[in-house]
N, C-alpha and C. Protein backbone atom coordinates (compact mmCIF):
# COMPACT_ATOMS: atom_id res chain seq x y z
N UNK A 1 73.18 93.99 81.06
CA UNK A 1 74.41 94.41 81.75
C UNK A 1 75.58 94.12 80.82
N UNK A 2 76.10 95.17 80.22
CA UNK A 2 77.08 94.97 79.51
C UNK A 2 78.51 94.73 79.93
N UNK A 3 78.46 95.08 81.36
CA UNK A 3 80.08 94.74 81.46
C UNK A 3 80.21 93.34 81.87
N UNK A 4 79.28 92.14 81.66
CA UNK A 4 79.76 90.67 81.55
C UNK A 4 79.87 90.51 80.26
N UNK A 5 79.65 91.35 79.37
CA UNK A 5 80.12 90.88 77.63
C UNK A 5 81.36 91.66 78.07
N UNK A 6 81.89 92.75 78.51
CA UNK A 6 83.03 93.40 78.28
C UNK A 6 84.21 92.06 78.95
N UNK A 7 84.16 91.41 79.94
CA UNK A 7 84.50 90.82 81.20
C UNK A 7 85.04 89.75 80.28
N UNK A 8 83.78 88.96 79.28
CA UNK A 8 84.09 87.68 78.16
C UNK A 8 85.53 88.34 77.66
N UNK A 9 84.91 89.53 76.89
CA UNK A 9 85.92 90.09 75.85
C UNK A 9 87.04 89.79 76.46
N UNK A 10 87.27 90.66 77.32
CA UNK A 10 88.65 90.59 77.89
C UNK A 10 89.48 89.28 78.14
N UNK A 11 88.65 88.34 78.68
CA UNK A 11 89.29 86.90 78.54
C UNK A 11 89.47 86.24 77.62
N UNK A 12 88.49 86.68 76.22
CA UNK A 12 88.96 86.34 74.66
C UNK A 12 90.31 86.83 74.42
N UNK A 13 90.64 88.38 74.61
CA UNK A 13 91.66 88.99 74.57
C UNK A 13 92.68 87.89 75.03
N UNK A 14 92.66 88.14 76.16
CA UNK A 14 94.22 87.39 76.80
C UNK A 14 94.59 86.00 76.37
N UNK A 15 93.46 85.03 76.04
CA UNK A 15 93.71 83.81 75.57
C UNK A 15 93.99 83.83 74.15
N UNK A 16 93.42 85.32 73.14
CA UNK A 16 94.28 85.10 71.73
C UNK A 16 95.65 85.36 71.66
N UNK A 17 96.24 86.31 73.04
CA UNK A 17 97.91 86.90 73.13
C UNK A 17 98.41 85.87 73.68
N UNK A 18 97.86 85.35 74.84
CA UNK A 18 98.74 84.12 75.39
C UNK A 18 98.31 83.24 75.67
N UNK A 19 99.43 81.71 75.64
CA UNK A 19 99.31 80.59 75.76
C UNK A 19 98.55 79.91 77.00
N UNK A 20 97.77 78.52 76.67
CA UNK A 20 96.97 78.46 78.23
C UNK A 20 98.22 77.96 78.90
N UNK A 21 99.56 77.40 79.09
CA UNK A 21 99.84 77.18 79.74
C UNK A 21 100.72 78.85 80.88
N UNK A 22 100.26 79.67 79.87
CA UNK A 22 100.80 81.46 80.24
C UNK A 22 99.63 81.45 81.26
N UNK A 23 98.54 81.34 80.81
CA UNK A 23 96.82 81.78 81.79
C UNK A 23 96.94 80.67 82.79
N UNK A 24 97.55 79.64 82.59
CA UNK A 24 97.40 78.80 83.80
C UNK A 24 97.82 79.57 85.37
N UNK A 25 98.54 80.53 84.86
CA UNK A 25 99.58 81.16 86.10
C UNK A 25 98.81 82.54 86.57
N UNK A 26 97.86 82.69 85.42
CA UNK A 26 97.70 84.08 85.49
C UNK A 26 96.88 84.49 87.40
N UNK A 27 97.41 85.91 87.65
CA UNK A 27 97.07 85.86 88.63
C UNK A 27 96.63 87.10 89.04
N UNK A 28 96.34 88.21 88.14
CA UNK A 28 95.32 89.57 87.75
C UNK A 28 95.64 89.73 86.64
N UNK A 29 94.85 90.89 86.65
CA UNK A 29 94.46 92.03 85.59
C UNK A 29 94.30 93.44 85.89
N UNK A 30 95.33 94.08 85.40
CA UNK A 30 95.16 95.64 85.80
C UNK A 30 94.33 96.33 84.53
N UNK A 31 93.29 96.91 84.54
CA UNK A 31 92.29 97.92 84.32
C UNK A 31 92.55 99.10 84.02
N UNK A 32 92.37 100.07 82.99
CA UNK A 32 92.49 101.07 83.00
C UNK A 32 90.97 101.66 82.42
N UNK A 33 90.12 102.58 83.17
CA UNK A 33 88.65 102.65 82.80
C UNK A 33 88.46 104.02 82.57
N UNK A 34 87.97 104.77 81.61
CA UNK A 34 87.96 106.14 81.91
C UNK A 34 86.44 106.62 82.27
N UNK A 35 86.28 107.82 83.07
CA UNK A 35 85.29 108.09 83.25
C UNK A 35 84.23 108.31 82.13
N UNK A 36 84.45 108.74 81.23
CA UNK A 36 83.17 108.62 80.10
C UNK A 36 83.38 107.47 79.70
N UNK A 37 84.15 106.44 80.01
CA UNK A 37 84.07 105.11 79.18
C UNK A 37 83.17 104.07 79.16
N UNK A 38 81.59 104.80 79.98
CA UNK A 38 80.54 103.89 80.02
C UNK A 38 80.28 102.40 81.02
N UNK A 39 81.36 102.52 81.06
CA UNK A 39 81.73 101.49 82.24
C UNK A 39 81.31 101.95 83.34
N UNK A 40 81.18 101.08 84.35
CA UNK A 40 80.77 101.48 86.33
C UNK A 40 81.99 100.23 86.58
N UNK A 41 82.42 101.04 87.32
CA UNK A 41 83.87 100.35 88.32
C UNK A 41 83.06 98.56 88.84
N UNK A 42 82.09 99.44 89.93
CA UNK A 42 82.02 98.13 90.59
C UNK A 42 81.31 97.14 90.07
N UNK A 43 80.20 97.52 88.79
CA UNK A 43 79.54 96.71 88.14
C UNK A 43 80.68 95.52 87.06
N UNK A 44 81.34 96.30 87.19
CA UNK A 44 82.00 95.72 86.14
C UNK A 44 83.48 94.83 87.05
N UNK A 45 83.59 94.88 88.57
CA UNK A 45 83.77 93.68 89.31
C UNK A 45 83.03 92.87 90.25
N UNK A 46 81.94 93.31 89.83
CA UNK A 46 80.78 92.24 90.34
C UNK A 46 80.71 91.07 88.58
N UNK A 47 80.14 91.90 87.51
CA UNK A 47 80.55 91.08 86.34
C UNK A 47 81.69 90.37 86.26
N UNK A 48 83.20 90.39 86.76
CA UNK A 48 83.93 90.15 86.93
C UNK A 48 83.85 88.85 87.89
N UNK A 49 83.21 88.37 88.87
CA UNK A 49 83.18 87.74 90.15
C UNK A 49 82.00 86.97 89.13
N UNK A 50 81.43 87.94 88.74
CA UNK A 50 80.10 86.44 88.61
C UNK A 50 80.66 85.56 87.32
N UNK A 51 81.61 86.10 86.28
CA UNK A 51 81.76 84.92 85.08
C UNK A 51 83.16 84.12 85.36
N UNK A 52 84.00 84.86 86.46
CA UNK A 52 84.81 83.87 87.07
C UNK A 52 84.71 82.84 87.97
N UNK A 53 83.52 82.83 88.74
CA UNK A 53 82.71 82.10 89.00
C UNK A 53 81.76 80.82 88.44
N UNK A 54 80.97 81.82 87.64
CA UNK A 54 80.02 80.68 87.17
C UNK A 54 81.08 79.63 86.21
N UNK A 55 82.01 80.00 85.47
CA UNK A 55 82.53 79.37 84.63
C UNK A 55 84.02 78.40 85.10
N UNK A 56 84.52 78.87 86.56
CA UNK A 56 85.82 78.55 86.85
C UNK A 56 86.92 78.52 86.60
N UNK A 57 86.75 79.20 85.40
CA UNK A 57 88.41 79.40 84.52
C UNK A 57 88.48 80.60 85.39
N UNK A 58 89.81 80.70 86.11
CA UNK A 58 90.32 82.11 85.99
C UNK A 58 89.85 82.62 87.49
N UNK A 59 89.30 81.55 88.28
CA UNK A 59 88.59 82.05 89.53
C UNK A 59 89.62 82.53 90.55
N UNK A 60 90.40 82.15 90.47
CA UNK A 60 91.44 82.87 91.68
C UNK A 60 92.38 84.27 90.86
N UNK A 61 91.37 84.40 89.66
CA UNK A 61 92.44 85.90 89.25
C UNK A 61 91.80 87.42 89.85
N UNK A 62 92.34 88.22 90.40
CA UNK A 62 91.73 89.64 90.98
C UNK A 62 92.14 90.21 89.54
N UNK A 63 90.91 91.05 89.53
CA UNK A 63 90.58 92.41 88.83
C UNK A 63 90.98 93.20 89.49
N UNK A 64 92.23 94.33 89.04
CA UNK A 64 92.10 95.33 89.36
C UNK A 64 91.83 96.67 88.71
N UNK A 65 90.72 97.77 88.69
CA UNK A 65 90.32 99.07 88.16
C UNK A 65 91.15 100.13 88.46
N UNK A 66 91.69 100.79 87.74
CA UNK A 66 92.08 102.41 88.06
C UNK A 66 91.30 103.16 86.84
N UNK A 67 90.83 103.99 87.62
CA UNK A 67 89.77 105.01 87.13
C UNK A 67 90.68 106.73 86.54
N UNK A 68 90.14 106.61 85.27
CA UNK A 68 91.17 107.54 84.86
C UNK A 68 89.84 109.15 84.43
N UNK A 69 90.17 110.09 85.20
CA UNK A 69 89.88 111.16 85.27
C UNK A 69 89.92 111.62 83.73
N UNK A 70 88.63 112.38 83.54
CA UNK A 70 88.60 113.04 82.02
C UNK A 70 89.36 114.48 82.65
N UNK A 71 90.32 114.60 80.72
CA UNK A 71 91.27 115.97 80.74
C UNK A 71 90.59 116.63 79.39
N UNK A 72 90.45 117.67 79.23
CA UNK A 72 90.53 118.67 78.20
C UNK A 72 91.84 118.88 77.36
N UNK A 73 92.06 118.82 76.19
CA UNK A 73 93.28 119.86 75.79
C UNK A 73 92.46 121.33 75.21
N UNK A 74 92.58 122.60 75.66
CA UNK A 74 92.53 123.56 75.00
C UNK A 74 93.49 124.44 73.93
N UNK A 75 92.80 124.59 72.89
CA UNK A 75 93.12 124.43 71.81
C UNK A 75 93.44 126.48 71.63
N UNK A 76 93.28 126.74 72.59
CA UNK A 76 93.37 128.12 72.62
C UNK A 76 94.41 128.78 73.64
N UNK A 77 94.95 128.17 74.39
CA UNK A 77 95.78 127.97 75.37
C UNK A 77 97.21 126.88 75.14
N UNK A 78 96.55 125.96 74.60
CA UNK A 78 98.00 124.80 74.36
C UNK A 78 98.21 124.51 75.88
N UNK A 79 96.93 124.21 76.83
CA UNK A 79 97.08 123.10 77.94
C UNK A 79 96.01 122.62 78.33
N UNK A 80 96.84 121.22 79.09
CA UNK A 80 95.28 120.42 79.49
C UNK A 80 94.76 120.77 80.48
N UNK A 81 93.31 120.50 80.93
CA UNK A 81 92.93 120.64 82.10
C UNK A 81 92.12 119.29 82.55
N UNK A 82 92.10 119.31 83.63
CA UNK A 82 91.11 118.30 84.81
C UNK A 82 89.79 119.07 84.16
N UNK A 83 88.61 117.84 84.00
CA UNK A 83 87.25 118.20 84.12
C UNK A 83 86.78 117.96 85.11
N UNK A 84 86.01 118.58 86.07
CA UNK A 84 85.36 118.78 87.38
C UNK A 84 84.07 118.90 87.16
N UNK A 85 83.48 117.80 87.79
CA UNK A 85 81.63 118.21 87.48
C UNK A 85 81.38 118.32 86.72
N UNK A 86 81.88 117.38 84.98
CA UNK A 86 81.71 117.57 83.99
C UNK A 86 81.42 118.84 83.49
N UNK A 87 82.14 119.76 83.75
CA UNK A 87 82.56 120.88 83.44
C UNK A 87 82.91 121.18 82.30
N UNK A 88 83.21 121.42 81.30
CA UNK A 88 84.22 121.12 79.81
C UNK A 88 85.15 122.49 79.58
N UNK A 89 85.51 123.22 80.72
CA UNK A 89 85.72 124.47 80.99
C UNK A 89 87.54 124.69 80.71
N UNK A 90 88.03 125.13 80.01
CA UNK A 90 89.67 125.21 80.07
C UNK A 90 89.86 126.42 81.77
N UNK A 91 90.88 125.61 82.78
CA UNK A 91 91.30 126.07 84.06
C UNK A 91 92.34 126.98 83.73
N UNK A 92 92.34 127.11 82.66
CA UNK A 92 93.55 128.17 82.77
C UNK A 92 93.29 129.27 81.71
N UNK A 93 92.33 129.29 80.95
CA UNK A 93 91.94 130.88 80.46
C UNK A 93 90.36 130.73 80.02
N UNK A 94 89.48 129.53 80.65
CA UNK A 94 88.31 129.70 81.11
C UNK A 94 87.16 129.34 79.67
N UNK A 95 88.20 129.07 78.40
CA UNK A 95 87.64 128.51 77.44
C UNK A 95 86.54 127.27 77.52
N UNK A 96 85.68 127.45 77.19
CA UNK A 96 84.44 125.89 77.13
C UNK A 96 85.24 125.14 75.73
N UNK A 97 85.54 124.07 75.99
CA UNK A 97 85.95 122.78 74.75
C UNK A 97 85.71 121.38 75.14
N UNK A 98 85.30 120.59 74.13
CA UNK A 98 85.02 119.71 74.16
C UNK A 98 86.44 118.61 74.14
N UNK A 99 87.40 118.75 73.67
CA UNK A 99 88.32 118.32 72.91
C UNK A 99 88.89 117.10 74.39
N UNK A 100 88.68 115.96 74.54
CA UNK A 100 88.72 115.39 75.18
C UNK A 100 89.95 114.69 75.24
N UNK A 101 91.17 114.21 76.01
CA UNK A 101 92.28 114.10 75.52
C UNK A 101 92.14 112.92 76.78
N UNK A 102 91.85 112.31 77.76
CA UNK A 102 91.42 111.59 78.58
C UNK A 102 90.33 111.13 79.69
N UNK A 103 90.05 110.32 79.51
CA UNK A 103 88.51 109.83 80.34
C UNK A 103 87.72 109.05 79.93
N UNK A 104 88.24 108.23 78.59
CA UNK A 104 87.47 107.68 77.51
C UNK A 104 88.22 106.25 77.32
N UNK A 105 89.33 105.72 78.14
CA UNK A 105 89.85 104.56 77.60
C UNK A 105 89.10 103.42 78.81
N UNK A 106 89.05 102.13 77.93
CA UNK A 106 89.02 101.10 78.23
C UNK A 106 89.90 99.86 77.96
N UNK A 107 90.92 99.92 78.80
CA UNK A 107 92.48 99.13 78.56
C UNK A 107 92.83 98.58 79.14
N UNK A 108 93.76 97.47 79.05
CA UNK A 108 93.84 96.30 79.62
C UNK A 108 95.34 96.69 80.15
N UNK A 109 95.63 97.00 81.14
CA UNK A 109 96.85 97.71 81.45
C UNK A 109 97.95 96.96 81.80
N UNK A 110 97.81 96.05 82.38
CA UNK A 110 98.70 95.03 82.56
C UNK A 110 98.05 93.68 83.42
N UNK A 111 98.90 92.62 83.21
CA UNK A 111 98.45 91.29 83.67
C UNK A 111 99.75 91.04 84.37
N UNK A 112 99.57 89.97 85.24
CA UNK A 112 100.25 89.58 85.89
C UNK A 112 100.54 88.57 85.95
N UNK A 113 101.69 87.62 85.68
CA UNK A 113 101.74 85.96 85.87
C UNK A 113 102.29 85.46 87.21
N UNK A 114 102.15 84.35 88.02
CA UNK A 114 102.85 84.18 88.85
C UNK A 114 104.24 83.13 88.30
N UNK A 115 105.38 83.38 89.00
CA UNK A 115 106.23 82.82 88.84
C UNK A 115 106.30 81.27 88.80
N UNK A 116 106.80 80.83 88.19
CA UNK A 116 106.91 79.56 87.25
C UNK A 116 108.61 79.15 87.41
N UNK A 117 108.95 78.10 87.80
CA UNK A 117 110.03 77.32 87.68
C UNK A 117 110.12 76.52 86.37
N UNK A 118 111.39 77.06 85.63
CA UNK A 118 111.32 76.36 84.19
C UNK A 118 111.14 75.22 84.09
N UNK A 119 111.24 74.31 85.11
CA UNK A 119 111.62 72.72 84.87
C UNK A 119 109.47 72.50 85.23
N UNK A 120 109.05 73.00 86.12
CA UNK A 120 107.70 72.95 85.86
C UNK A 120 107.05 73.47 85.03
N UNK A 121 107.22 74.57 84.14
CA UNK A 121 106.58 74.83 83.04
C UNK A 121 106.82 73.82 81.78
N UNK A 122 107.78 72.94 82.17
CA UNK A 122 107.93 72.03 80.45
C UNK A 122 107.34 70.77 81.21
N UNK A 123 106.96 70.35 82.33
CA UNK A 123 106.26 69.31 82.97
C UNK A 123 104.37 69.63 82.79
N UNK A 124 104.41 70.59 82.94
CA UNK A 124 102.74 70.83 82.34
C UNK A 124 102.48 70.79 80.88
N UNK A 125 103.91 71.29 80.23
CA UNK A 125 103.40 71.13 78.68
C UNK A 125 103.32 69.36 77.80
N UNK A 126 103.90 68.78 79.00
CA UNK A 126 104.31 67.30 78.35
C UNK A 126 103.04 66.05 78.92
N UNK A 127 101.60 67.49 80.03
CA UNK A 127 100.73 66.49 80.14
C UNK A 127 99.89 66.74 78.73
């Protein structure tokens, strides 16, 4: 099951950008997943639940997924389209292309900290 190595990653991620006393607060993670991005939504917050769990760092942080729909650009037309039923079909003059312009990211879209009173953030750094 690869999305508990993806799940690590991501918490490698955030602890090389920010400080633990930044993750001490942290309180999600917004997701951005695309449909060819190999990923499964819910597998990958069940992976989510089980290494925040087993490990306790980070257990009260929610995951959140938004699932990003694959687009076409047609290259014969100069517009994008929605793929439907993995379709690869241009909707607007019926061209077949591959040329994939969204449905493929796996991104860390935003995090969230909870608010922090300055005089308590320099009281945690001085334990």
């Amino acid at each position: 099951m690869h999305e508990i190595s993806l799940v690590r990653s991501i918490f490698n991620t955030l602890s090389a950008e920010f400080s633990p006393e930044e993750l001490a607060t942290l309180e999600a993670i917004d997701l951005k997943v695309g449909l060819l991005s190999n990923v499964e939504p819910l597998l990958l917050q069940n992976a989510f639940e089980a290494v925040t769990t087993a490990e306790q760092k980070f257990e009260a942080v929610q995951l959140n997924v938004e699932v990003i729909p694959i687009a076409i650009h047609c290259t014969t037309c100069a517009q994008d389209s929605p793929v439907e039923r993995y379709k690869f079909v241009c909707a607007h003059c019926g061209q077949a292309n591959n040329n994939v312009v969204r449905g493929t990211e796996l991104l860390i879209h935003r995090v969230h900290f909870a608010e922090v009173e300055p005089e308590a953030l320099s009281s945690n750094q001085a334990k």
